[in-house]
PDB file of N, CA and C in Angstrom:
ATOM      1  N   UNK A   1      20.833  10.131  28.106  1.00  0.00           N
ATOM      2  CA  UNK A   1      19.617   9.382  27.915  1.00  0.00           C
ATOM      3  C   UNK A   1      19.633   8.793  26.495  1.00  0.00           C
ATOM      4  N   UNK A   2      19.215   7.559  26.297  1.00  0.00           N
ATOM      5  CA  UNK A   2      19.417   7.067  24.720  1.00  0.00           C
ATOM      6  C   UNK A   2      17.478   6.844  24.755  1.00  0.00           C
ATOM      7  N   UNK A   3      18.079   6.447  23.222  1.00  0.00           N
ATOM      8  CA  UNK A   3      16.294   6.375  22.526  1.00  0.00           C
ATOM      9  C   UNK A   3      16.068   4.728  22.790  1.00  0.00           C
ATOM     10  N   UNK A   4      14.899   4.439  23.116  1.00  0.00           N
ATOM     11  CA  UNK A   4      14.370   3.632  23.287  1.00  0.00           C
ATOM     12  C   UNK A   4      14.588   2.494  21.880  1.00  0.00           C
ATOM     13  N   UNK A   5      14.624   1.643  21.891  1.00  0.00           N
ATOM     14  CA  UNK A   5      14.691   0.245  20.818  1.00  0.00           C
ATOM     15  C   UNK A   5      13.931   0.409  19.763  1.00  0.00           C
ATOM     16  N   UNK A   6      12.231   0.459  20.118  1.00  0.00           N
ATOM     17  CA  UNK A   6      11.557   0.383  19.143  1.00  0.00           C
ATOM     18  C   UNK A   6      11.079   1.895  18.211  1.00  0.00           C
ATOM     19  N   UNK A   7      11.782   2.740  18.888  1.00  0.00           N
ATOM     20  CA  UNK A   7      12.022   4.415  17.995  1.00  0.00           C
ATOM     21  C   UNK A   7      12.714   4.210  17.303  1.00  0.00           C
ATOM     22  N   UNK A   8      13.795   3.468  17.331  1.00  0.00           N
ATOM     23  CA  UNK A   8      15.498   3.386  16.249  1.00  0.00           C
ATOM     24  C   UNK A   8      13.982   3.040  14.667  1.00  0.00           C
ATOM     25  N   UNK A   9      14.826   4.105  13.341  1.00  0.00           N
ATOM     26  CA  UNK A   9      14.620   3.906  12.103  1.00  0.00           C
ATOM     27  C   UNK A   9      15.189   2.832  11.473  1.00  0.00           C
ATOM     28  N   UNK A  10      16.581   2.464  11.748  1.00  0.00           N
ATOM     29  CA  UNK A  10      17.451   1.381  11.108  1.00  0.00           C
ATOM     30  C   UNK A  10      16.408   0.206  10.745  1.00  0.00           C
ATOM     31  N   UNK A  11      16.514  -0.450   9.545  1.00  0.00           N
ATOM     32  CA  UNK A  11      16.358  -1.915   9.357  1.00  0.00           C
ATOM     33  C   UNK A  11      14.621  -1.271   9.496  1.00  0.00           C
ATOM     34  N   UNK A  12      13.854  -0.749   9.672  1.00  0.00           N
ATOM     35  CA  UNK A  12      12.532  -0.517   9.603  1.00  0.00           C
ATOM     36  C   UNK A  12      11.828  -1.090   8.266  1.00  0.00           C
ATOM     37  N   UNK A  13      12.376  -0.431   7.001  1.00  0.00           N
ATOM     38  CA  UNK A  13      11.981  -1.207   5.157  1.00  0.00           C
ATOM     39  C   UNK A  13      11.939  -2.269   4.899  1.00  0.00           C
ATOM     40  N   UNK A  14      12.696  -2.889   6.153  1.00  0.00           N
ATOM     41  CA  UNK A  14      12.923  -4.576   5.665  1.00  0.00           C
ATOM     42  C   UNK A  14      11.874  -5.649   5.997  1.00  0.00           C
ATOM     43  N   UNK A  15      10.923  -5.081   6.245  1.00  0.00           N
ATOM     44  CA  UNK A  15       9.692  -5.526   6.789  1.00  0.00           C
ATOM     45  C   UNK A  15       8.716  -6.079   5.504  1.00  0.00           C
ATOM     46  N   UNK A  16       7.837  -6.774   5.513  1.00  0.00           N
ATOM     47  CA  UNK A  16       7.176  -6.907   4.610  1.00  0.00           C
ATOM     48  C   UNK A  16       5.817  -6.464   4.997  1.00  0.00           C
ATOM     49  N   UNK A  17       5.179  -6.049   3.838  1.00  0.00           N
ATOM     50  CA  UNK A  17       4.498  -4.487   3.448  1.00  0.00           C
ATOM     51  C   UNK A  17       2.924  -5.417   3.249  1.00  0.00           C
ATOM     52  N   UNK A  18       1.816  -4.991   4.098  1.00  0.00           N
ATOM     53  CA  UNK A  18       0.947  -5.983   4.154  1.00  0.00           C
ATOM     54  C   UNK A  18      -0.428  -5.496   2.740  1.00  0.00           C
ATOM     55  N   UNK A  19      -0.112  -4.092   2.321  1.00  0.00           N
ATOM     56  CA  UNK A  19      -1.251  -3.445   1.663  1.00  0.00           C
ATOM     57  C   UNK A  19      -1.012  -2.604   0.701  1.00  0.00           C
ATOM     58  N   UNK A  20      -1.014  -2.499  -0.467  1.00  0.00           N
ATOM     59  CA  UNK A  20      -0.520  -1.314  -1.760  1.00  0.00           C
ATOM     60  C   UNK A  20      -0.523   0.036  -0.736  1.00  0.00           C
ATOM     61  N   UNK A  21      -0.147   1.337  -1.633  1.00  0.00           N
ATOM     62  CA  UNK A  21      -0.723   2.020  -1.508  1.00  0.00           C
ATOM     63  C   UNK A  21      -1.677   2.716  -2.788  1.00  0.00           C
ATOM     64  N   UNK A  22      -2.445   4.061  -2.218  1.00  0.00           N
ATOM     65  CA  UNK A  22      -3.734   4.249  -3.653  1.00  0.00           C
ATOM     66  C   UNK A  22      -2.965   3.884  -4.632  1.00  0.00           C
ATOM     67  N   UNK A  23      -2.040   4.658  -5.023  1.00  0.00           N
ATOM     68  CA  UNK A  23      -1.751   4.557  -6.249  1.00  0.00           C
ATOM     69  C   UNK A  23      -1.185   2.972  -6.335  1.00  0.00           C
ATOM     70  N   UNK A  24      -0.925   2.254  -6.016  1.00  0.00           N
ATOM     71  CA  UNK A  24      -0.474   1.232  -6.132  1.00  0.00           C
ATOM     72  C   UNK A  24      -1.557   0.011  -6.438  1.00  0.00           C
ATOM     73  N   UNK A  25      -2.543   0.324  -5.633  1.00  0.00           N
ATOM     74  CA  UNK A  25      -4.109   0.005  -5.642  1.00  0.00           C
ATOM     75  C   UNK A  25      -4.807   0.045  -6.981  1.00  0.00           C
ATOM     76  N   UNK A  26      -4.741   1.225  -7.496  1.00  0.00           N
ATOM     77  CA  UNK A  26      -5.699   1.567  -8.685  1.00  0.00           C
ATOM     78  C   UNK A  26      -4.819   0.763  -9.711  1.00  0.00           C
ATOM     79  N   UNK A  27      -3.392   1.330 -10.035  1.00  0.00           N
ATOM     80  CA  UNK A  27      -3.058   0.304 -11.155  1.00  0.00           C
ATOM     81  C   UNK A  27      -2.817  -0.955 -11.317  1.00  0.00           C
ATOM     82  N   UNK A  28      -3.550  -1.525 -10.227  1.00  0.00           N
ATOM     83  CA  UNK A  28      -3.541  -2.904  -9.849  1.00  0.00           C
ATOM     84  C   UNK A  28      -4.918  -3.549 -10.468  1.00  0.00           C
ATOM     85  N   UNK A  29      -6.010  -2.323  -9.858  1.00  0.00           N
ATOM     86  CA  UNK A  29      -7.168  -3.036 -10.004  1.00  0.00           C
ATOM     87  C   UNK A  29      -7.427  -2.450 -11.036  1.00  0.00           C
ATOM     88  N   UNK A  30      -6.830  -1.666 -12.278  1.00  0.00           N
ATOM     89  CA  UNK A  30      -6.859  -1.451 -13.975  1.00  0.00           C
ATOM     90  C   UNK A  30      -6.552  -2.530 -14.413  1.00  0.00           C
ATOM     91  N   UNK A  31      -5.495  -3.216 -14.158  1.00  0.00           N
ATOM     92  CA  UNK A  31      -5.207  -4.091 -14.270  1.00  0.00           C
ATOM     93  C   UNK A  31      -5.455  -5.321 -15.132  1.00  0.00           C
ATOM     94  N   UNK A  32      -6.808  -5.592 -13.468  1.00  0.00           N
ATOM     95  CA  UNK A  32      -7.666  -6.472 -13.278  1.00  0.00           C
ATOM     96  C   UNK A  32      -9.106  -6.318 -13.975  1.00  0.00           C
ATOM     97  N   UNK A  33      -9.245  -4.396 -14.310  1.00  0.00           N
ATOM     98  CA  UNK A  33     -10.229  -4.247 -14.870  1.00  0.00           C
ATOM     99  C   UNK A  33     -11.122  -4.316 -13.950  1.00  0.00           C
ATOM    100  N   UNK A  34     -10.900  -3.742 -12.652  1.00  0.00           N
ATOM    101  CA  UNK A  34     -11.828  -3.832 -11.747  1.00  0.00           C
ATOM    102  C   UNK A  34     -12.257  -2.294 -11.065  1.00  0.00           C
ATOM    103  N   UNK A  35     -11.385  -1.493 -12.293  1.00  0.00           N
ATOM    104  CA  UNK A  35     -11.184   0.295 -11.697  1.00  0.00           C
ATOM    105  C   UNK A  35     -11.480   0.992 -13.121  1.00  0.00           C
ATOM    106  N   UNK A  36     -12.311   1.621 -13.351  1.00  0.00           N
ATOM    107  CA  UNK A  36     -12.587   2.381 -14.582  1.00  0.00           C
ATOM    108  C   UNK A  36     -12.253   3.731 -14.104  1.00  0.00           C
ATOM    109  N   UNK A  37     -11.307   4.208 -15.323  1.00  0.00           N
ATOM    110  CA  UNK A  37     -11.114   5.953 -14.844  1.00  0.00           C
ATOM    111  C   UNK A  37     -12.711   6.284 -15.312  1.00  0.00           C
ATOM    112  N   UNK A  38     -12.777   7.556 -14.501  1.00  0.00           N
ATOM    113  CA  UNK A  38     -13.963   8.384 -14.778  1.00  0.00           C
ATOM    114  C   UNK A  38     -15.260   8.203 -14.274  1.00  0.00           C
ATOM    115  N   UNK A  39     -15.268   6.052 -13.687  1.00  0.00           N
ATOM    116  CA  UNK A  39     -16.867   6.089 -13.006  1.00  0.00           C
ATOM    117  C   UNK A  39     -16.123   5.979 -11.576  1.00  0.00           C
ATOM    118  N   UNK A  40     -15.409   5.224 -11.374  1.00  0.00           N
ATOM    119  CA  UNK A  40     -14.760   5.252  -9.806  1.00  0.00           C
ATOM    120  C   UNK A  40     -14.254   5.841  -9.759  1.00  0.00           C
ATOM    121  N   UNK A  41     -13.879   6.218  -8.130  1.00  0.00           N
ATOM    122  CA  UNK A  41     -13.105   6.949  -7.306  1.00  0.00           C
ATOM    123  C   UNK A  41     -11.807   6.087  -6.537  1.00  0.00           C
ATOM    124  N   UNK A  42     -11.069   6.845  -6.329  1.00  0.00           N
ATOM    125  CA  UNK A  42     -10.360   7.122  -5.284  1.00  0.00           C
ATOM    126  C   UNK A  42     -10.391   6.328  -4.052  1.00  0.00           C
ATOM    127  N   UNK A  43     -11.650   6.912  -3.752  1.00  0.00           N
ATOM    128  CA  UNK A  43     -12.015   6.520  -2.102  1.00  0.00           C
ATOM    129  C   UNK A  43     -12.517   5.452  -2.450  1.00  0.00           C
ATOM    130  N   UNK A  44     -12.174   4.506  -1.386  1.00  0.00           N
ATOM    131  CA  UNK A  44     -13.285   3.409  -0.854  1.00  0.00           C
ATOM    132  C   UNK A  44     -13.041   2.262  -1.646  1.00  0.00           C
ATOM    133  N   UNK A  45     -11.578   2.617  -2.102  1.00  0.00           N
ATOM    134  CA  UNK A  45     -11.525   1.088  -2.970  1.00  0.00           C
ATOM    135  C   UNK A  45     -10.664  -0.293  -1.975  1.00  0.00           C
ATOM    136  N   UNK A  46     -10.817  -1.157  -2.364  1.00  0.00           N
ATOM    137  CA  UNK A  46     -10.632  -2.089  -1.760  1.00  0.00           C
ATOM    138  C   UNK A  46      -8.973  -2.743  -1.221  1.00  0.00           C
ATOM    139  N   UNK A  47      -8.991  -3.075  -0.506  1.00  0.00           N
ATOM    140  CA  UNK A  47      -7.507  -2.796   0.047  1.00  0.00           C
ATOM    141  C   UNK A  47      -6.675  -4.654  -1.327  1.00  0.00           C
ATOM    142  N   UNK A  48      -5.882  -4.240  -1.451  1.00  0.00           N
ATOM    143  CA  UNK A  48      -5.236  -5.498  -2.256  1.00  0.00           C
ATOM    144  C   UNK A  48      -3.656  -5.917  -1.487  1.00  0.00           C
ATOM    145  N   UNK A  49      -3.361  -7.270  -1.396  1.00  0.00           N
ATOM    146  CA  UNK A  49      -2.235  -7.431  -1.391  1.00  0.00           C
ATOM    147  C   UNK A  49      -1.582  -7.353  -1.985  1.00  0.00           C
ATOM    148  N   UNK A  50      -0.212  -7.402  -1.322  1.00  0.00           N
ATOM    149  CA  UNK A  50       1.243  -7.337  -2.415  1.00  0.00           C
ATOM    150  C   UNK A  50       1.365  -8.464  -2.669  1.00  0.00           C
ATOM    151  N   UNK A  51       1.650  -8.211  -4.130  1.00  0.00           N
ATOM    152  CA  UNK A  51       1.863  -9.361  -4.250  1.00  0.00           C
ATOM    153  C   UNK A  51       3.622  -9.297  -4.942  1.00  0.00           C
ATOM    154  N   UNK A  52       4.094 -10.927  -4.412  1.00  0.00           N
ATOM    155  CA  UNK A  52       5.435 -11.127  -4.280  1.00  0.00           C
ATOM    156  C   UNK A  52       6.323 -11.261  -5.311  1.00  0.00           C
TER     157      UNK A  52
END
């Protein structure tokens, strides 16, 4: 029995990546000055693109 096509891992990274992640997020929106340590959080911040 083989694995189905869209299970295979191969070539999966080569994709382009539609959303930071947190951490990728926050020092983005420091950045921008749109994330203060100590009054915001974590949660609930706003999703950002990658940018290229």
């Amino acid at each position: 029995m083989s694995i189905d096509s869209s299970l295979k891992t191969e070539g999966n990274l080569t994709t382009i990546r539609n959303v930071m992640t947190r951490t990728e997020r926050i020092a983005a929106l420091k950045e921008d000055g749109k994330f203060i340590e100590g009054k915001n959080t974590a949660h609930g911040l706003p999703k950002t693109k990658v940018k290229d």
